[in-house]
C-alpha atoms as a PDB file:
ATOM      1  CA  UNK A   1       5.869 -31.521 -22.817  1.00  0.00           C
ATOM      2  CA  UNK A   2       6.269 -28.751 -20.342  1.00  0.00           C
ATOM      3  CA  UNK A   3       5.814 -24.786 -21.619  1.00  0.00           C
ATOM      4  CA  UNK A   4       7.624 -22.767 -19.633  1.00  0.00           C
ATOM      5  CA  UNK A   5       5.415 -19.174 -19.918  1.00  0.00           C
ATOM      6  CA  UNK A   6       8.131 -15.558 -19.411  1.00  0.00           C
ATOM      7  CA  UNK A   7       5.192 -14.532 -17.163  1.00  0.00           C
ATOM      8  CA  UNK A   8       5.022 -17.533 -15.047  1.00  0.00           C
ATOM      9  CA  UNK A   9       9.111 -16.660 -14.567  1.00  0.00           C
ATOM     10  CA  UNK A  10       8.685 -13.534 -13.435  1.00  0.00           C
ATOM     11  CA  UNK A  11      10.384 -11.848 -16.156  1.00  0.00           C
ATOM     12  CA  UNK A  12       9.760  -8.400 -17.225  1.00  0.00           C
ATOM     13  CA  UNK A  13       9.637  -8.067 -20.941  1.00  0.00           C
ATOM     14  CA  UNK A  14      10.963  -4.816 -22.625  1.00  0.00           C
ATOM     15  CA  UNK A  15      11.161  -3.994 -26.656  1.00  0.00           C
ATOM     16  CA  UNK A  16      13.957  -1.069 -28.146  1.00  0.00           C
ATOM     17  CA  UNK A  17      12.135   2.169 -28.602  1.00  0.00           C
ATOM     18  CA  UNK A  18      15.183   3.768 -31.249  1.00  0.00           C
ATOM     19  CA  UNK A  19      16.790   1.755 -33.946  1.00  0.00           C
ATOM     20  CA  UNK A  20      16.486  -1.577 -34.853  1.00  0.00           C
ATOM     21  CA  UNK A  21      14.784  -4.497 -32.970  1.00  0.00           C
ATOM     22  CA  UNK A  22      16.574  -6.487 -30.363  1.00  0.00           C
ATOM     23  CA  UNK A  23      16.583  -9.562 -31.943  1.00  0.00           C
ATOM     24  CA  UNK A  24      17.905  -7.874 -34.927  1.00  0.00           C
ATOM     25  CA  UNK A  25      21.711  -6.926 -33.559  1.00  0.00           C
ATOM     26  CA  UNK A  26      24.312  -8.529 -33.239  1.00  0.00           C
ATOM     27  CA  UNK A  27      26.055  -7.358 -30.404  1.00  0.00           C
ATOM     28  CA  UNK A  28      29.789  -7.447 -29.506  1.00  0.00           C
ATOM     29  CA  UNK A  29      31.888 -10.842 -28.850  1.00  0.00           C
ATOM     30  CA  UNK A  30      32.528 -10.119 -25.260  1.00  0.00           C
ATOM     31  CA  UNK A  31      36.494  -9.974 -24.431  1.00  0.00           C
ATOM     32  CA  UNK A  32      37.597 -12.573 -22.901  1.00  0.00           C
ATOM     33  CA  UNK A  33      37.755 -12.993 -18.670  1.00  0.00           C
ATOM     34  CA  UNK A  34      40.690 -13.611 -17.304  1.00  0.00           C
ATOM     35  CA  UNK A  35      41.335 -17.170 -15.225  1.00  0.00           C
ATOM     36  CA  UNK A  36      44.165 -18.930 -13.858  1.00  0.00           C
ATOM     37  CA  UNK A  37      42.653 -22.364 -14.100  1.00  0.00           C
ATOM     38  CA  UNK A  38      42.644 -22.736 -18.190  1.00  0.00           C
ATOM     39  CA  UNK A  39      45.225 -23.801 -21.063  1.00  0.00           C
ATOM     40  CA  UNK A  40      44.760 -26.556 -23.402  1.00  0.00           C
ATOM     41  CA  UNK A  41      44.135 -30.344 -22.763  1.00  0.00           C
ATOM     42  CA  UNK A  42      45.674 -32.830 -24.970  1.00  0.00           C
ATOM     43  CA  UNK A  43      42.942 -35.098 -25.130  1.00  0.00           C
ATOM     44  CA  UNK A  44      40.944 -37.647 -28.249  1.00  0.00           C
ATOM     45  CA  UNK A  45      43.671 -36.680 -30.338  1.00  0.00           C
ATOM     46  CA  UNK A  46      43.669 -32.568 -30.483  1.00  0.00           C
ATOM     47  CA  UNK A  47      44.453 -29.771 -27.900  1.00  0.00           C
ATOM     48  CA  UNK A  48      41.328 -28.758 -26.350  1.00  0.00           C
ATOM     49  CA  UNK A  49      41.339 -25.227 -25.134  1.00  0.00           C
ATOM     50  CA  UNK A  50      39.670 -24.842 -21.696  1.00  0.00           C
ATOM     51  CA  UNK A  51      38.781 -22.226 -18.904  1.00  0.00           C
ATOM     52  CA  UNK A  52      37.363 -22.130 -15.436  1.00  0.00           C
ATOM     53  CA  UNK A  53      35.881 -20.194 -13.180  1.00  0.00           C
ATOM     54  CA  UNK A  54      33.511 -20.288 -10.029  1.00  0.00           C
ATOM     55  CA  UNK A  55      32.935 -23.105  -7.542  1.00  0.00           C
ATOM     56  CA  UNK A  56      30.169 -24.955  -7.258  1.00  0.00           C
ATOM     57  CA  UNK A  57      28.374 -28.146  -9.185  1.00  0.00           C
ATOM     58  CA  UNK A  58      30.331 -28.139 -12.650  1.00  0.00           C
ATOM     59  CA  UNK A  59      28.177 -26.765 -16.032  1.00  0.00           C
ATOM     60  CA  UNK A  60      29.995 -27.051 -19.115  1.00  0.00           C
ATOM     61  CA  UNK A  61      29.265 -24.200 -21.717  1.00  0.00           C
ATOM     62  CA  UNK A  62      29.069 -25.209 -25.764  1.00  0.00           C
ATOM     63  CA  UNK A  63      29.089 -22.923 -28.186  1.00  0.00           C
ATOM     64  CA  UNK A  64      27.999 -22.689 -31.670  1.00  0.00           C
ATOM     65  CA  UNK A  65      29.463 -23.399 -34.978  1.00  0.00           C
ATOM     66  CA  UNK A  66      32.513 -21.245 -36.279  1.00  0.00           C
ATOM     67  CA  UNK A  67      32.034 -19.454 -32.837  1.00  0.00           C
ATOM     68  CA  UNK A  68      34.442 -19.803 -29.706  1.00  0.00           C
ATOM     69  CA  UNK A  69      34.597 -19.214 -25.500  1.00  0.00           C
ATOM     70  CA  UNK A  70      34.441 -15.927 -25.497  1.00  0.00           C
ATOM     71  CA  UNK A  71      30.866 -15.623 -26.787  1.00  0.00           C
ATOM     72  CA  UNK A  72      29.465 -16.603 -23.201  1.00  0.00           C
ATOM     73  CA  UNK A  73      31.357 -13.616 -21.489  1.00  0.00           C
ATOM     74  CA  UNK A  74      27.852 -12.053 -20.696  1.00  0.00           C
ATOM     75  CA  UNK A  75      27.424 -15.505 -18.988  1.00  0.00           C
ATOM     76  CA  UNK A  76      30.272 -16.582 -17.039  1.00  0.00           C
ATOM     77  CA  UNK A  77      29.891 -14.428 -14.409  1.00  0.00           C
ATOM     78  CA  UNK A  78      26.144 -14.723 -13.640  1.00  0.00           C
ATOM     79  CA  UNK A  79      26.615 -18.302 -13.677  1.00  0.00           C
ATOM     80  CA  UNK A  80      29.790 -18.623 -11.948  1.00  0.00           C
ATOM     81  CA  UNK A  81      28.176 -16.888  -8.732  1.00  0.00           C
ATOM     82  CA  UNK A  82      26.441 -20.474  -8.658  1.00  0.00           C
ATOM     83  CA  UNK A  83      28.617 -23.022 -10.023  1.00  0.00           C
ATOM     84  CA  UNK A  84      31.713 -23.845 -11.525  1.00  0.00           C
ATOM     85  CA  UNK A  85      31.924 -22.618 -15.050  1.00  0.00           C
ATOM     86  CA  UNK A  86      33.815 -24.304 -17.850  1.00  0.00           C
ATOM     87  CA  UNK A  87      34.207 -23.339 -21.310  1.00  0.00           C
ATOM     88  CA  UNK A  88      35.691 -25.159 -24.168  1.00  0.00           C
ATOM     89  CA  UNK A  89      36.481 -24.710 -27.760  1.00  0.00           C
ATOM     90  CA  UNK A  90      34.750 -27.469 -29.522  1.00  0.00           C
ATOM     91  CA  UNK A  91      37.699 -28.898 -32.162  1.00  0.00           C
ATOM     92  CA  UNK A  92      38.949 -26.766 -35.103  1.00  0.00           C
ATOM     93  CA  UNK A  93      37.284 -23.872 -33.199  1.00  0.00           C
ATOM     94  CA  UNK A  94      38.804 -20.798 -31.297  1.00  0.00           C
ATOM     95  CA  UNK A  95      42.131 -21.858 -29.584  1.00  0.00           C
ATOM     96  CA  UNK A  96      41.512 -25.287 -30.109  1.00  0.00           C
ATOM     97  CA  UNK A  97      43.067 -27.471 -32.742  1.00  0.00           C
ATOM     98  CA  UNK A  98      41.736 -30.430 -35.059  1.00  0.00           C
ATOM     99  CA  UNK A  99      43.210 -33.681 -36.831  1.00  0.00           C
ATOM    100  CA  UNK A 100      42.139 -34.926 -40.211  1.00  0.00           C
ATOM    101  CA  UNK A 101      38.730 -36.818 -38.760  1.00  0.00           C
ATOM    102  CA  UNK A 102      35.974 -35.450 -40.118  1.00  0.00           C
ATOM    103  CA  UNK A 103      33.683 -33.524 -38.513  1.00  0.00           C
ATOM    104  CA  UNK A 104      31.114 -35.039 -36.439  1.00  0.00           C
ATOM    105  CA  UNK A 105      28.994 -34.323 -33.829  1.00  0.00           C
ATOM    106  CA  UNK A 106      29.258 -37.631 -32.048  1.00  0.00           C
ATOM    107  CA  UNK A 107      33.172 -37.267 -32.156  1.00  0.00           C
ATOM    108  CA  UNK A 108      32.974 -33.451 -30.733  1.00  0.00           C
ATOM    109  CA  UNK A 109      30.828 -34.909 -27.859  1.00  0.00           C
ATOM    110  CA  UNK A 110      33.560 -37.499 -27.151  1.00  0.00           C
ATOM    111  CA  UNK A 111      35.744 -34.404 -26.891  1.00  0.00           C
ATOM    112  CA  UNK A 112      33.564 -33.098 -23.961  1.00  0.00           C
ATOM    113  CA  UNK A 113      33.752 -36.251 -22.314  1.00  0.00           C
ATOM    114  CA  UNK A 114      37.691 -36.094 -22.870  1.00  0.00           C
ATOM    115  CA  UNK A 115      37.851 -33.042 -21.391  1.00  0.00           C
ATOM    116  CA  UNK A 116      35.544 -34.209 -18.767  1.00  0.00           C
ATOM    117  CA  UNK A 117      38.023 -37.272 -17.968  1.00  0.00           C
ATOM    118  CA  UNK A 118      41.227 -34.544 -17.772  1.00  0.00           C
ATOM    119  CA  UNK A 119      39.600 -32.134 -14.872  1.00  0.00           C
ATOM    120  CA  UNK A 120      38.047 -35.318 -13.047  1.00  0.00           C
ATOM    121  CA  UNK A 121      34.337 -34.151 -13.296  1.00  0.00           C
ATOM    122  CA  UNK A 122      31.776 -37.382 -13.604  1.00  0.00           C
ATOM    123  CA  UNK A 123      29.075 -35.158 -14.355  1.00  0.00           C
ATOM    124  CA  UNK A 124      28.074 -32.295 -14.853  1.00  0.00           C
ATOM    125  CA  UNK A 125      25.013 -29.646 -16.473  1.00  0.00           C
ATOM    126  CA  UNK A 126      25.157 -28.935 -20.312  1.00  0.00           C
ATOM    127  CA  UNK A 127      24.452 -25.175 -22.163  1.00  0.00           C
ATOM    128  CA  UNK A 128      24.533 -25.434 -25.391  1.00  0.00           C
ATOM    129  CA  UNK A 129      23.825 -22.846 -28.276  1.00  0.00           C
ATOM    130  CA  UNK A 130      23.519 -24.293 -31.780  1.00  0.00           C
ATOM    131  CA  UNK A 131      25.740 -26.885 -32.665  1.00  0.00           C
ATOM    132  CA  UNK A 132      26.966 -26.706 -28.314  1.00  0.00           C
ATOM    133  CA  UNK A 133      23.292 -27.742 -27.907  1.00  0.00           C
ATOM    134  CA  UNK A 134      23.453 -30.241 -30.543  1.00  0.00           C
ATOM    135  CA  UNK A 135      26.278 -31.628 -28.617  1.00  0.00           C
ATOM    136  CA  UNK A 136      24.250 -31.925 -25.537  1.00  0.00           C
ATOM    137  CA  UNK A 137      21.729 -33.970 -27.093  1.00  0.00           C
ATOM    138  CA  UNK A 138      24.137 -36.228 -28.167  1.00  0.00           C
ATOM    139  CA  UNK A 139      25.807 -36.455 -24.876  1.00  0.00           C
ATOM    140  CA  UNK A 140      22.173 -36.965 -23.291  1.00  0.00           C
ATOM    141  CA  UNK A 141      21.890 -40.014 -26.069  1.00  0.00           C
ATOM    142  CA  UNK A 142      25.295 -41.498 -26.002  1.00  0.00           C
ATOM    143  CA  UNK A 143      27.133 -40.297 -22.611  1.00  0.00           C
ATOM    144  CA  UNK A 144      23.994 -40.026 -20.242  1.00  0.00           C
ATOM    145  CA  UNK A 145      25.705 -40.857 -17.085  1.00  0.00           C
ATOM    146  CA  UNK A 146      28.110 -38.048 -17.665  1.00  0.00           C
ATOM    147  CA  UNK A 147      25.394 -35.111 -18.009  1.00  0.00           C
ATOM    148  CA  UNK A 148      22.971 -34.139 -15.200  1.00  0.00           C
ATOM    149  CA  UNK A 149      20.798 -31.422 -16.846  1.00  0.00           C
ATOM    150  CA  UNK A 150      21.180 -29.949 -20.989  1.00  0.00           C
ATOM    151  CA  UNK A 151      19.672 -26.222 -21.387  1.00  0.00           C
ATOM    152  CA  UNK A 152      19.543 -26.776 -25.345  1.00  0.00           C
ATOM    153  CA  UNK A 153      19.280 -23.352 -27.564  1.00  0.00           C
ATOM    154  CA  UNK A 154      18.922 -23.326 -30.952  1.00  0.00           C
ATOM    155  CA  UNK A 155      19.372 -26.974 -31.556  1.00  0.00           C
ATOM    156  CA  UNK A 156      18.007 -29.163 -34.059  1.00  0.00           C
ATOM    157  CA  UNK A 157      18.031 -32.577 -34.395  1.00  0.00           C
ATOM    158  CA  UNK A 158      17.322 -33.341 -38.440  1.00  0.00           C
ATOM    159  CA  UNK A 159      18.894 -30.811 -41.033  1.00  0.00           C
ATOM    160  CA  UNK A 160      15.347 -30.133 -42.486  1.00  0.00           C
ATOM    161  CA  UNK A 161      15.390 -28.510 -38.988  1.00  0.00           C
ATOM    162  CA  UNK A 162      17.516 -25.381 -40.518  1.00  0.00           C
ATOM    163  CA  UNK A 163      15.931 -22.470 -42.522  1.00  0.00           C
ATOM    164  CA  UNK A 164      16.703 -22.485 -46.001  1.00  0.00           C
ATOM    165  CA  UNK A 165      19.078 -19.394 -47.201  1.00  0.00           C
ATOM    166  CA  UNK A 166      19.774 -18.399 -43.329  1.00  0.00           C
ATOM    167  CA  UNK A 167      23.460 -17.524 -44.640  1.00  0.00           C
ATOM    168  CA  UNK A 168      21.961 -14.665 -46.286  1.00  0.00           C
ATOM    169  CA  UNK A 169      20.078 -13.028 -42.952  1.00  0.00           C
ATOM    170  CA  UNK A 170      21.984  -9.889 -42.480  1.00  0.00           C
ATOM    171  CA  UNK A 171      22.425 -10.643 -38.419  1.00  0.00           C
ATOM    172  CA  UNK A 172      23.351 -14.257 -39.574  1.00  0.00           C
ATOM    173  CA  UNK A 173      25.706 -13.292 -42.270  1.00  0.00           C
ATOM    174  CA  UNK A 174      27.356 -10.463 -40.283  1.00  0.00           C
ATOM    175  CA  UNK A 175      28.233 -13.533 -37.942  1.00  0.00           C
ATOM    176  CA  UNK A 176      29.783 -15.376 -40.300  1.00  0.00           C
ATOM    177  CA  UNK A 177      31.961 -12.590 -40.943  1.00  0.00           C
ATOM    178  CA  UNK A 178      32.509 -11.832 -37.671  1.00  0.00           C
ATOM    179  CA  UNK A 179      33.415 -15.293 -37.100  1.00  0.00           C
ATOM    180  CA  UNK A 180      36.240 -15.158 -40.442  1.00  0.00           C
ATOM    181  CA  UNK A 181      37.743 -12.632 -38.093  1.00  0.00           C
ATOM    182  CA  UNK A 182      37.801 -14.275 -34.453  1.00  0.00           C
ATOM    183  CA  UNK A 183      39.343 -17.475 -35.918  1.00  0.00           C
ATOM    184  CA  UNK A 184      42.237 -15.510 -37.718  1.00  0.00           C
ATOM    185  CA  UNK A 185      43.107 -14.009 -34.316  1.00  0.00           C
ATOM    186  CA  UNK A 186      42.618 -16.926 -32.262  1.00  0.00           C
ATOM    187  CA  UNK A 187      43.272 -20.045 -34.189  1.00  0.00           C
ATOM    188  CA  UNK A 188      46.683 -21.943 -34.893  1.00  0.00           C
ATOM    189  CA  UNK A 189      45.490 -22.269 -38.304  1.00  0.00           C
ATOM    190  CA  UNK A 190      44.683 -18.241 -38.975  1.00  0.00           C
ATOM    191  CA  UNK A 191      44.825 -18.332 -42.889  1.00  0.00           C
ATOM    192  CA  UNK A 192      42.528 -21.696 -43.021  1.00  0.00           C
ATOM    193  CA  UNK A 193      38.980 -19.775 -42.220  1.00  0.00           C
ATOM    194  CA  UNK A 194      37.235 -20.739 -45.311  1.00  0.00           C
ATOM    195  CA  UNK A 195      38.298 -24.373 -45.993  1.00  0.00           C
ATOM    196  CA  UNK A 196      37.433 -24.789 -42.162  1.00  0.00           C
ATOM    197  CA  UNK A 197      34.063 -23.869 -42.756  1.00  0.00           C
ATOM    198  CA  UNK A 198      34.265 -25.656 -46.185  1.00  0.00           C
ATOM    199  CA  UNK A 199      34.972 -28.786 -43.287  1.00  0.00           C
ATOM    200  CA  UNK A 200      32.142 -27.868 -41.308  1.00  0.00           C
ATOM    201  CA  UNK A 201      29.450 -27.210 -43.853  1.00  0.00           C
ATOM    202  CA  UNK A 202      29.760 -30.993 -45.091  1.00  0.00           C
ATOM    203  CA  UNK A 203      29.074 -31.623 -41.315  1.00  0.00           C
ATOM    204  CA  UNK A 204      26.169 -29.354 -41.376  1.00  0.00           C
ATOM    205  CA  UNK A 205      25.290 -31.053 -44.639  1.00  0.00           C
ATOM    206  CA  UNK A 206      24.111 -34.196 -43.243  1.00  0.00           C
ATOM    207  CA  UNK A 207      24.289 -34.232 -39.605  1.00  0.00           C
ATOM    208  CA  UNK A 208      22.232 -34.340 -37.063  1.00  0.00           C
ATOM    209  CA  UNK A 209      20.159 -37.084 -38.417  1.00  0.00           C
ATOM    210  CA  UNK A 210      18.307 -38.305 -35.138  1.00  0.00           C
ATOM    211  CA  UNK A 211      15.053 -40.754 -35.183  1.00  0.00           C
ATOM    212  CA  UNK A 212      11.868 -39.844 -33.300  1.00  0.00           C
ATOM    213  CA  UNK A 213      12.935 -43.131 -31.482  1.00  0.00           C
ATOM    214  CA  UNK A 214      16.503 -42.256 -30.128  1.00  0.00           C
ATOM    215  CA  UNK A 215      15.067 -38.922 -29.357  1.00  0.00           C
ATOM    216  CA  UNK A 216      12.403 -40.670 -27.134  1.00  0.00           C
ATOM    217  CA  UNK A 217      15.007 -42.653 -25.661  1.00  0.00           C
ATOM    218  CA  UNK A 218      16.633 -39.685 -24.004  1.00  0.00           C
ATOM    219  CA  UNK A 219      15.657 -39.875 -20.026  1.00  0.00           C
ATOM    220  CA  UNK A 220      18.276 -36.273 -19.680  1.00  0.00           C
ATOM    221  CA  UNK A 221      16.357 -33.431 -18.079  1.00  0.00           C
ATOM    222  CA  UNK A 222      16.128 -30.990 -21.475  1.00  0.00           C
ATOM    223  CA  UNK A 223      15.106 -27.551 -21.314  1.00  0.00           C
ATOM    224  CA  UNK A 224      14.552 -26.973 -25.235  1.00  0.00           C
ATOM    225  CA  UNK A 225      15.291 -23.108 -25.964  1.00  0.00           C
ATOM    226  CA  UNK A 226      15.138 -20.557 -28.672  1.00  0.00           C
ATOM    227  CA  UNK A 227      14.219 -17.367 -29.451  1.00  0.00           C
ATOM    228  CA  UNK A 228      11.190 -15.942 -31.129  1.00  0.00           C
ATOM    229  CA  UNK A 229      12.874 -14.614 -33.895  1.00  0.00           C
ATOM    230  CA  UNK A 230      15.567 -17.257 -34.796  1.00  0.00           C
ATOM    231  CA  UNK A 231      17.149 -16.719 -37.952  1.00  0.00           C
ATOM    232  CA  UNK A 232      18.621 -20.212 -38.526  1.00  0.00           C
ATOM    233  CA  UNK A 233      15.689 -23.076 -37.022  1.00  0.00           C
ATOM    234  CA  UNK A 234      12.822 -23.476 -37.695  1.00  0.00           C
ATOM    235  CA  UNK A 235       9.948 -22.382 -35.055  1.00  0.00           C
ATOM    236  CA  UNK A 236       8.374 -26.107 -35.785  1.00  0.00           C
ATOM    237  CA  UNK A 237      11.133 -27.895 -35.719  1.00  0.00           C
ATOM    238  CA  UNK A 238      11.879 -26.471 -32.045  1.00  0.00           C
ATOM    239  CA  UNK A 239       8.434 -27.291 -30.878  1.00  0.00           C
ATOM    240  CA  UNK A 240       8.831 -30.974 -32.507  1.00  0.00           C
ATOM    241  CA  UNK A 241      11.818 -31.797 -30.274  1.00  0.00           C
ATOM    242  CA  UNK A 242      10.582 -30.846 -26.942  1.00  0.00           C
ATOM    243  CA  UNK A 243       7.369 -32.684 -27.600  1.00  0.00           C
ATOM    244  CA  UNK A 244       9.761 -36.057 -28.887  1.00  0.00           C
ATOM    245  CA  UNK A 245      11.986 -35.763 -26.154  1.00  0.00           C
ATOM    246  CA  UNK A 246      10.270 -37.342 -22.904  1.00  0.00           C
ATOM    247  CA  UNK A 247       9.460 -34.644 -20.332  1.00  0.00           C
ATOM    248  CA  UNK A 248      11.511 -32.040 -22.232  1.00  0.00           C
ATOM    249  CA  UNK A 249      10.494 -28.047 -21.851  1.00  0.00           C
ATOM    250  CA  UNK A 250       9.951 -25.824 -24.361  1.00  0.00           C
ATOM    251  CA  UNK A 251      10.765 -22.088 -23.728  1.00  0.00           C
ATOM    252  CA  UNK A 252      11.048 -19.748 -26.799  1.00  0.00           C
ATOM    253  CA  UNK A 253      12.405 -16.346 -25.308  1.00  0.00           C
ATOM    254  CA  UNK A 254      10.670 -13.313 -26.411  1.00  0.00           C
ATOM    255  CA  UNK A 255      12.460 -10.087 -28.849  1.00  0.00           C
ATOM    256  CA  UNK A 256      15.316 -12.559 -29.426  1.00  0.00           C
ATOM    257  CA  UNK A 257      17.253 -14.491 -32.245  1.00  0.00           C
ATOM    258  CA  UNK A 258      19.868 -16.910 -32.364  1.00  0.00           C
ATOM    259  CA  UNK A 259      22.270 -14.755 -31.022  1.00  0.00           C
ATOM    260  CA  UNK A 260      19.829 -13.856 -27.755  1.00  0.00           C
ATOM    261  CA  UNK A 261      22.690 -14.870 -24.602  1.00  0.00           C
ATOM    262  CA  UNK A 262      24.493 -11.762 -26.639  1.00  0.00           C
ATOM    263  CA  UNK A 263      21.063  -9.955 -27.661  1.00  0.00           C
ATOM    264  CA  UNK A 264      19.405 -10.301 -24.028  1.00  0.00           C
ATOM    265  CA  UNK A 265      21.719 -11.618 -21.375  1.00  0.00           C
ATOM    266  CA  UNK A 266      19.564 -10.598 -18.553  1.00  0.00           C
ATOM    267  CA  UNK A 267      17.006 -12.665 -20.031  1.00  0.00           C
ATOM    268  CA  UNK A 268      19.042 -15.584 -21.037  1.00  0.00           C
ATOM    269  CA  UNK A 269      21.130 -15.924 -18.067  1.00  0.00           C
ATOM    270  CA  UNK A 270      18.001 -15.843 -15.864  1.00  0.00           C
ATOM    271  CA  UNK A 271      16.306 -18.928 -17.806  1.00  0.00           C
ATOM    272  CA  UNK A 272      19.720 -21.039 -17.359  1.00  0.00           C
ATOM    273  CA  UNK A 273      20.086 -20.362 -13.503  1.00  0.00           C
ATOM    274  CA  UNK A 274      15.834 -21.198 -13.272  1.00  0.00           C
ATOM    275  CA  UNK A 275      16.634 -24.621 -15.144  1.00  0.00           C
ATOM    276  CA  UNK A 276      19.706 -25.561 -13.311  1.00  0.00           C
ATOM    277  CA  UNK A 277      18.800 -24.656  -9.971  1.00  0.00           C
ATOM    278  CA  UNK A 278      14.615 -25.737 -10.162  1.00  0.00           C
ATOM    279  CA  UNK A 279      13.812 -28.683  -9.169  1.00  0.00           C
END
């Protein structure tokens, strides 16, 4: 296992002098950026909503649960200077629509790969947050000739992984709400917020559910993020999967929470361009 020190980056590490702490706001969903090269994909079943921008090698951005593509605004264009951007709704989320499978984290990675298969990409980088960096682990288990490198925040990989009563975090639960919102505007199913998280939770519930030996199996490149003051997963539980997973990283970013590519995108976007691009 490789620690990956801010110092060592070169990062410059600043707290809030008024108000509350950093890692304790929950800034604004960025608006959406504009891009000709987006719609929806019918693909595994659903309509996949999609977006585009930048050239370069291709890195596919994940979101988290209940969330959708606008929450990597701060990202996209950092990024895109690099490579070729895409962002997609996982299922059920956003603009993207769902059939009556239940939820499942294998079956959202096949959606990747679906979209993946539409734009003609063989391969490309992973960065996930939360249940998007669930998904790359389970792309770097079960699809690892389709992913080249996973930056994986806020993942875990057992449900004992997840802090009891996170719901009830004010940053976490102001989410949530935020969330009810963003799906009523977005979604083809506006009036269906609660019995899609209903649909979710049972997800959540039991899954992910990985062995210490499929996690060892995993030859990916992972870069194993989180921040230091993560509402939702556990500070152990973090440190347990970059030591399982061979040759894995660990970075936990400083003043941060789960919500730290919103909370600290300087920071955040920094890290992801100094995994993808290293060698």
């Amino acid at each position: 296992m490789r620690f990956f020190a801010l110092v060592s980056l070169g990062l410059a590490i600043t707290t809030p002098t008024l108000g509350a702490e950093k890692w304790e706001a929950l800034p604004p969903t960025p608006a959406p950026i504009a891009t000709d090269r987006g719609g929806e994909i019918a693909a595994n079943g659903i309509k996949i909503h999609y977006a585009i921008y930048g050239q370069g090698s291709p890195v596919v951005f994940l979101h988290g649960g209940l969330a959708n593509t606008d929450y990597w605004g701060n990202q996209v264009p950092a990024v895109a200077a690099h490579h070729t951007v895409i962002l997609i709704d996982s299922r059920g989320h956003g603009r993207s629509t769902r059939d009556n499978r239940p939820y499942g984290y294998d079956l959202m990675a096949d959606d990747v790969v679906a979209v993946l298969d539409a734009l003609k990409i063989p391969k490309a980088d992973i960065v996930g947050w939360s249940d998007g960096a669930i998904l790359g682990i389970d792309l770097a288990l079960r699809h690892k000739d389709r992913v080249g490198k996973v930056f994986a925040f806020a993942a875990n990989t057992v449900t004992s992984g997840v802090k009891e009563g996170v719901e009830k975090n004010p940053t976490f639960a102001a989410y949530i709400e935020r969330a009810g919102h963003e799906y009523e505007a977005h979604s083809a199913t506006p009036k269906e917020y609660n019995a899609f998280v209903d649909q979710i939770s049972k997800m959540w519930a039991e899954q992910p559910n990985w062995t210490d030996e499929q996690l060892k199996s995993i030859v990916t490149p992972i870069l194993v993020v989180d921040g230091d003051h993560d509402e939702a997963i556990k500070r152990e539980h973090t440190e347990y999967i970059a030591a399982t997973i061979p040759h894995a990283g660990l970075l936990i970013l400083p003043n941060v929470s789960h919500f730290a590519f919103l909370q600290d995108p300087a920071l955040f976007n920094f890290t992801v361009l100094h995994f993808l691009d290293g060698q």
